[in-house]
Protein backbone atom coordinates (compact mmCIF):
# COMPACT_ATOMS: atom_id res chain seq x y z
CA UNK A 1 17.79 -45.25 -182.84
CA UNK A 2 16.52 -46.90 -179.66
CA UNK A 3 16.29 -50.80 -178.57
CA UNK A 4 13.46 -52.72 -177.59
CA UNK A 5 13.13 -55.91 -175.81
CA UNK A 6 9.16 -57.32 -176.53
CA UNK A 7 8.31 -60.17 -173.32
CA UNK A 8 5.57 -62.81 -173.66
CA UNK A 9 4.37 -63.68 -170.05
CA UNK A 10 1.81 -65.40 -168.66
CA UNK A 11 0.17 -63.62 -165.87
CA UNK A 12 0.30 -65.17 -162.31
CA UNK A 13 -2.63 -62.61 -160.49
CA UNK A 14 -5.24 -60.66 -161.89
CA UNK A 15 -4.35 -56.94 -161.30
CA UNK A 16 -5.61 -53.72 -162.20
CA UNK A 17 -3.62 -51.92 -164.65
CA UNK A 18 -2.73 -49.10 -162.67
CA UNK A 19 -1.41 -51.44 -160.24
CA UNK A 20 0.45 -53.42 -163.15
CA UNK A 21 3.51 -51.01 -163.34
CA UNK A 22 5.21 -51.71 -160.46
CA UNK A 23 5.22 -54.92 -160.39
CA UNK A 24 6.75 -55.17 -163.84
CA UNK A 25 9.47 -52.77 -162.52
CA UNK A 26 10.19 -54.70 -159.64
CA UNK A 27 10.95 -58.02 -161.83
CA UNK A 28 12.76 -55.77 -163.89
CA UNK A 29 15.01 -54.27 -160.75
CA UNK A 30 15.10 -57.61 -158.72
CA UNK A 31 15.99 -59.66 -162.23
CA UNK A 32 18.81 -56.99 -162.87
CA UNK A 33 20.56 -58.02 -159.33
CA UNK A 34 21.48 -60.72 -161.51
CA UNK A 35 24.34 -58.22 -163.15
CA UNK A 36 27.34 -57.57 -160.98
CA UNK A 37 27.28 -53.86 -163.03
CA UNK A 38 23.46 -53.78 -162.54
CA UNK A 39 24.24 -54.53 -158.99
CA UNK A 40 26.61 -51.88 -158.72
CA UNK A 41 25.05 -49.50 -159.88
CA UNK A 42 21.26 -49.98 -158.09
CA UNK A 43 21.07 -47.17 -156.02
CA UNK A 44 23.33 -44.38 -158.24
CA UNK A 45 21.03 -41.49 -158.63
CA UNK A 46 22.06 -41.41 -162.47
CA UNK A 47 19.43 -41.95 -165.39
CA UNK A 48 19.22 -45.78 -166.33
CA UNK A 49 18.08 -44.95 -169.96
CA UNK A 50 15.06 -47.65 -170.49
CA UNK A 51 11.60 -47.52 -170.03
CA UNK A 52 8.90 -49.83 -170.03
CA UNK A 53 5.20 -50.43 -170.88
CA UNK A 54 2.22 -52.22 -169.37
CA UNK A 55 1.30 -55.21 -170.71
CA UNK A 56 -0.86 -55.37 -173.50
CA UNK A 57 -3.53 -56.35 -174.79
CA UNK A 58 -5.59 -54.04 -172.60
CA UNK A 59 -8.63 -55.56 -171.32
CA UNK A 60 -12.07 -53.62 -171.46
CA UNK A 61 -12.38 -53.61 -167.33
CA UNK A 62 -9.20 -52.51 -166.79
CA UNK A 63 -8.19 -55.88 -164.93
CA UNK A 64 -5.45 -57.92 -166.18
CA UNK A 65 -6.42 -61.80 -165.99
CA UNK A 66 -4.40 -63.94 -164.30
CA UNK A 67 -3.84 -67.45 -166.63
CA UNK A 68 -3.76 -65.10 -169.62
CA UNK A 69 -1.02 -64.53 -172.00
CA UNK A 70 0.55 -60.64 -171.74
CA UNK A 71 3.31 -59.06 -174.04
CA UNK A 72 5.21 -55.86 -172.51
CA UNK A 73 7.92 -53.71 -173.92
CA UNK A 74 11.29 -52.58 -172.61
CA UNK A 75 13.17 -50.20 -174.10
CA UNK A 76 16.72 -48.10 -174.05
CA UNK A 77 18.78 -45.95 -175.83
CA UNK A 78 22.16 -47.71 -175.02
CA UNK A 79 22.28 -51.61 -176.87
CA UNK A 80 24.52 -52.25 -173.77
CA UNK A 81 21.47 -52.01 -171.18
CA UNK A 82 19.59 -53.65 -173.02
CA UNK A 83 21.47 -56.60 -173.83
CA UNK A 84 22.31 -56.98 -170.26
CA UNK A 85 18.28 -56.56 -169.20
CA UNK A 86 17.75 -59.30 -171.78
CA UNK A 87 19.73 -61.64 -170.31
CA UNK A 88 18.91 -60.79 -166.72
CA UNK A 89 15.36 -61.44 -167.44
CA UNK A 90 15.92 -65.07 -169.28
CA UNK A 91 18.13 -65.89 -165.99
CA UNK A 92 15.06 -64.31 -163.74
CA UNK A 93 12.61 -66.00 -165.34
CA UNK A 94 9.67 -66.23 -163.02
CA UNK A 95 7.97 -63.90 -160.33
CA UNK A 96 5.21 -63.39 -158.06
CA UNK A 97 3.41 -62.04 -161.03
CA UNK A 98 4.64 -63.02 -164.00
CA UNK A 99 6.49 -66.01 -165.79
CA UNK A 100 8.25 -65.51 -168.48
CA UNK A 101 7.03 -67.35 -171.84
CA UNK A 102 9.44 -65.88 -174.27
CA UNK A 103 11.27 -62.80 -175.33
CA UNK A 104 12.99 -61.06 -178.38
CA UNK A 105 15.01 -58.31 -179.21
CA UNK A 106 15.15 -56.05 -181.94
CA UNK A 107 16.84 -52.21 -183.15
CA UNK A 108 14.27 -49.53 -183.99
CA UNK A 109 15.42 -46.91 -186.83
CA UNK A 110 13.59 -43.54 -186.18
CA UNK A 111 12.37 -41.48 -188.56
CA UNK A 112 11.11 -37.77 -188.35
CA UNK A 113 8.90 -37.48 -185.14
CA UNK A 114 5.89 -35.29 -185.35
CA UNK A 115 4.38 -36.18 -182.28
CA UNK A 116 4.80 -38.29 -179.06
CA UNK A 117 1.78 -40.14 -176.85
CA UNK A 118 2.81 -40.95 -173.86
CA UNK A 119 0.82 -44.68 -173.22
CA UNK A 120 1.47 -44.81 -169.67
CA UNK A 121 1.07 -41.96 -167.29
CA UNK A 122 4.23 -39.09 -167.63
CA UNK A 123 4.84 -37.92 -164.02
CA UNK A 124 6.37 -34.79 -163.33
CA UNK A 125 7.13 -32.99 -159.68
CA UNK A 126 7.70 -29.65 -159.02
CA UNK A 127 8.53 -28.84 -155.50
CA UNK A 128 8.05 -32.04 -154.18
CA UNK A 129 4.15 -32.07 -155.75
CA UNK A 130 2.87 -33.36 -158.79
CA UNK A 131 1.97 -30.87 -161.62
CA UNK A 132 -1.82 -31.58 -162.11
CA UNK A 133 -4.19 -30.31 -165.33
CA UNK A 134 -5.26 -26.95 -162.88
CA UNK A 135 -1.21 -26.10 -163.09
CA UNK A 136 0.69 -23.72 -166.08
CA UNK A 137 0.80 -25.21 -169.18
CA UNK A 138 4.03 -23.67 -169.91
CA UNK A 139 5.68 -24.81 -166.68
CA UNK A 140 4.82 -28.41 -167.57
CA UNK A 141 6.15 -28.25 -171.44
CA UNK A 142 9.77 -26.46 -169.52
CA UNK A 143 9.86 -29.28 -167.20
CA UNK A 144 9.84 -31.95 -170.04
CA UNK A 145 12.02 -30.12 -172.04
CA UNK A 146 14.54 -29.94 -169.22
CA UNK A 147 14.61 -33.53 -168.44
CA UNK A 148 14.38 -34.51 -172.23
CA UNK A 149 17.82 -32.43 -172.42
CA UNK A 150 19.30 -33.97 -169.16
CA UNK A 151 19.03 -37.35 -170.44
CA UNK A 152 20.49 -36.19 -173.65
CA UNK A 153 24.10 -34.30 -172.31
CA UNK A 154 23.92 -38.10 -169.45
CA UNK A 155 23.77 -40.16 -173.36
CA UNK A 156 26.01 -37.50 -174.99
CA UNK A 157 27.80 -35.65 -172.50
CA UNK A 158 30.51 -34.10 -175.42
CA UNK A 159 27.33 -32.70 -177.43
CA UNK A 160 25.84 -28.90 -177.10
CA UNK A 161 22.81 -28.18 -175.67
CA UNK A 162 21.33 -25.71 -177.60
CA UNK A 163 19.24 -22.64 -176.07
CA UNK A 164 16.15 -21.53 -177.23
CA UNK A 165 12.63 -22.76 -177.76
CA UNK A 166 11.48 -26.28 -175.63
CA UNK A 167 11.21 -29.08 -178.30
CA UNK A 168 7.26 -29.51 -177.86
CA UNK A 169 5.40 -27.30 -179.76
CA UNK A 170 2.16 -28.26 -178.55
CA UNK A 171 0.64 -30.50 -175.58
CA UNK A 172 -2.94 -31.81 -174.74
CA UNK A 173 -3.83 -33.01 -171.49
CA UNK A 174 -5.57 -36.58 -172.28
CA UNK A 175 -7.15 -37.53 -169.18
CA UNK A 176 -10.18 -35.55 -167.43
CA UNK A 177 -8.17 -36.01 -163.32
CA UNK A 178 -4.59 -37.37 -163.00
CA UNK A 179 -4.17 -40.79 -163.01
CA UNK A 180 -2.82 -41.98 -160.15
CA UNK A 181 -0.48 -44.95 -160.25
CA UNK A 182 0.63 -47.13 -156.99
CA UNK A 183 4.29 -47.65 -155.85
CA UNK A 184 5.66 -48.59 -152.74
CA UNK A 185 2.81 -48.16 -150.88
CA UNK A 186 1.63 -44.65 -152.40
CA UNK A 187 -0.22 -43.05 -155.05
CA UNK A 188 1.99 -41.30 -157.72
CA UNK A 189 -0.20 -38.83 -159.96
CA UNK A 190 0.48 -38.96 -163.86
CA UNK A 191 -0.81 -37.43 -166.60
CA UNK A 192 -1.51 -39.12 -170.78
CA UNK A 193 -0.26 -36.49 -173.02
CA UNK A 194 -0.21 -35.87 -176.67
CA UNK A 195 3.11 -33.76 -177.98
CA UNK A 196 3.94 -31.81 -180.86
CA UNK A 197 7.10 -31.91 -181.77
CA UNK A 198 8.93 -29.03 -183.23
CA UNK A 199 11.10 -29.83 -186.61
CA UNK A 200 14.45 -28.70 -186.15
CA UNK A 201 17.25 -30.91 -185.57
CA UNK A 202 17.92 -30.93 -182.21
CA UNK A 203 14.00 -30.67 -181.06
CA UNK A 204 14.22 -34.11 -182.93
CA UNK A 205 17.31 -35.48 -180.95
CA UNK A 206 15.67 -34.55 -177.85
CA UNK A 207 12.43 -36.71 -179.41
CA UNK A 208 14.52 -39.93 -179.81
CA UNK A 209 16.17 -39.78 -176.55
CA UNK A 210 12.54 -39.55 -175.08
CA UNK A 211 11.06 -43.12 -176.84
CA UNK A 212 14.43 -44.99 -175.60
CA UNK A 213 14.78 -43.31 -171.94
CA UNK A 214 11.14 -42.08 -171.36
CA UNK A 215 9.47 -39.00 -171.08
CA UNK A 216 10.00 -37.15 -167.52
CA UNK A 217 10.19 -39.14 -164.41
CA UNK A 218 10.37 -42.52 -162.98
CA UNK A 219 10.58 -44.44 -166.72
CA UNK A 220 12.91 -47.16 -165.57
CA UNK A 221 11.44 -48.03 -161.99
CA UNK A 222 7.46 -47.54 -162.99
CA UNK A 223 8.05 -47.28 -166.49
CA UNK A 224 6.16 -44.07 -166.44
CA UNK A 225 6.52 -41.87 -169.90
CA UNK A 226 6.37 -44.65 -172.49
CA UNK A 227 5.87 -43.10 -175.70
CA UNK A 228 4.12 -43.77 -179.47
CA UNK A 229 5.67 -41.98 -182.20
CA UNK A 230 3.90 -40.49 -185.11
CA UNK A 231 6.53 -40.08 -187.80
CA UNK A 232 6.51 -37.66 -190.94
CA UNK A 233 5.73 -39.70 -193.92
């Protein structure tokens, strides 16, 4: 189970969507300030548990038009965040970018997840460098595993973690080059990627707390690693 918050905005500038992430995550940060525990807790280095997506519908240049009506998703795995983002955003309700036109929230039951697609770029580091296509295979699918299972034991810190295979059975690499996404005055490089998701139980568990938290790094301040599910019907 995972929540989602959907936003209707209209958009202030026209931006390219690889530009378009961060400054959805800073209305998303600054609106939080709002929060006295959200306040708190702005610079912990602990996982925040949502994830967001660009706005959609895509348009065919890639360039978002300003005057034009947008929807984006946020999501979590804890109600509590999200409830608290939702009203943080109806109290924030305009930026340099966007203004807000209306938003709802809703639960989302999972079923049986046989694959995930990640719709904005999944960025991963390994030693300070960002795994690219010409990397190992297998050291990309271990490094999602182990941050899949990190955000698990932060949600459910009494639960096992169980040894063994990763919980992606497969990957595919969907772009040709990394995608390279801008924040804070730098290029972050990303990857799209297609998983396979194993079947057992706790491969599954790992699956879920992916589509509420996002898969790998930055989800919650560039909402990188926001995830489709195909489900087993």
């Amino acid at each position: 189970m995972f929540y989602e918050l959907i936003i209707t905005v209209l958009l202030k500038k026209s931006t390219h969507h690889l530009q378009m992430l961060a400054p959805i995550g800073n209305w998303i940060s600054q609106a939080q300030l709002t929060d006295p525990l959200f306040k708190q807790t702005h610079y912990d280095k602990t996982y925040k548990h949502f994830v967001f997506s660009n706005l959609y519908p895509t348009e065919k240049d890639g360039i978002y038009q300003q005057g034009r009506i947008y929807v984006l998703t946020i999501r979590s795995s804890i109600e509590d965040t999200l409830n608290r983002i939702h009203q943080c955003i109806k109290k924030s309700r305009e930026s340099d970018y966007f203004q807000l036109v209306a938003c709802e929230q809703r639960t989302r039951q999972l079923g049986h997840i046989t694959e995930l697609l990640t719709i904005t770029p999944a960025i991963v580091t390994i030693d300070q460098r960002p795994w690219v296509p010409e990397d190992n295979i297998e050291l990309l699918i271990q490094r999602l595993h182990v941050n899949a299972e990190k955000k698990f034991k932060s949600l459910y810190p009494d639960s096992q973690v169980q040894e063994g295979q990763p919980f992606i059975q497969g990957i595919t690499i969907e772009n040709r080059k990394p995608l390279a996404t801008s924040y804070k005055g730098r290029k972050l490089l990303g990857n799209k990627l297609h998983l396979f998701i194993h079947e057992d139980e706790y491969s599954q568990k790992l699956a879920n707390v992916v589509m509420g938290s996002g898969l790998a790094e930055k989800g919650s301040s560039l909402g990188a690693g926001f995830c489709l599910a195909k489900y087993l019907k």
